[in-house]
C-alpha atoms as a PDB file:
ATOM      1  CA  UNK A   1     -27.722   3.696 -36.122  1.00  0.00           C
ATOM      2  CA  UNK A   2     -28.843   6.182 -38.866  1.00  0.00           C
ATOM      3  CA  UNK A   3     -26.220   8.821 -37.387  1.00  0.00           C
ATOM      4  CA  UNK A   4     -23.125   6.242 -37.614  1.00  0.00           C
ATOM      5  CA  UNK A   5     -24.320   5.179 -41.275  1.00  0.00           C
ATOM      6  CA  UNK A   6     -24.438   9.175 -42.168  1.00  0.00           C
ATOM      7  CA  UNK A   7     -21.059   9.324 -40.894  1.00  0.00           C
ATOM      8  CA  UNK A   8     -19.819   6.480 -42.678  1.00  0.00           C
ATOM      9  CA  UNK A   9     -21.732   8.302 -46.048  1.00  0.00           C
ATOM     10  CA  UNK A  10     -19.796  11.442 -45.235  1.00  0.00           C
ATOM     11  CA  UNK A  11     -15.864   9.656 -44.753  1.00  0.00           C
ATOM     12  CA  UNK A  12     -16.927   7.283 -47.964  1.00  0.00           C
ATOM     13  CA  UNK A  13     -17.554  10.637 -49.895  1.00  0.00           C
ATOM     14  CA  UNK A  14     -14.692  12.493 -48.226  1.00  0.00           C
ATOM     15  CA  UNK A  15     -12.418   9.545 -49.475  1.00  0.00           C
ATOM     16  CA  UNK A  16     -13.891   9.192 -52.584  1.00  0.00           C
ATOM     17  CA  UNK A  17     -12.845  12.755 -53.457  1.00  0.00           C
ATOM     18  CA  UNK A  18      -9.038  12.714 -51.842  1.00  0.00           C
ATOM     19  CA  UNK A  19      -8.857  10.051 -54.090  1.00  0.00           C
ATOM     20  CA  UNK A  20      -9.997  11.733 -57.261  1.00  0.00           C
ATOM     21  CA  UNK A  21      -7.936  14.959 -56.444  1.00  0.00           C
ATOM     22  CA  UNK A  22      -5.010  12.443 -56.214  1.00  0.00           C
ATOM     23  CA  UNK A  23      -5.554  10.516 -58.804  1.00  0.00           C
ATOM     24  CA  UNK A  24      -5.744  13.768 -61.342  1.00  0.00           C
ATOM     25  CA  UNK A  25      -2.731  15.103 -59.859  1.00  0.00           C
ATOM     26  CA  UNK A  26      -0.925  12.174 -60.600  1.00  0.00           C
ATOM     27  CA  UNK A  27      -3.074  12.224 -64.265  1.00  0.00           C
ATOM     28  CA  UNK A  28      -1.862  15.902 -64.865  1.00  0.00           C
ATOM     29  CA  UNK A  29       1.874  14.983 -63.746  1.00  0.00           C
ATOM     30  CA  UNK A  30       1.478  11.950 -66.421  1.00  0.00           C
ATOM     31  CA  UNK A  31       0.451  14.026 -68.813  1.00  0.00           C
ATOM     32  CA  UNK A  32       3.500  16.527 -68.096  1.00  0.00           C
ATOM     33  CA  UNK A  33       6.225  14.289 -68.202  1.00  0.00           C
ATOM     34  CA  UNK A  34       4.327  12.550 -72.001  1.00  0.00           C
ATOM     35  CA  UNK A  35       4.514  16.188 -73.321  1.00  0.00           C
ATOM     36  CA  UNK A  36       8.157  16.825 -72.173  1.00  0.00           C
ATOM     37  CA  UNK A  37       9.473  13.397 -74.695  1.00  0.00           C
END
């Protein structure tokens, strides 16, 4: 029980961060395309 809800933790977390990185990437590519008008 408390090693499944660890594991769960860990993919929530692992998520939680692809996420982030993907969501500044697509921030910084935003930000690209504002400064090239």
């Amino acid at each position: 029980m408390y090693k499944k809800l660890q594991i769960f933790i860990y993919l929530f977390v692992l998520i939680s961060q692809n996420n982030f990185w993907l969501w500044s990437i697509s921030l910084t590519e935003t930000s690209l395309l504002a400064w090239s008008y």
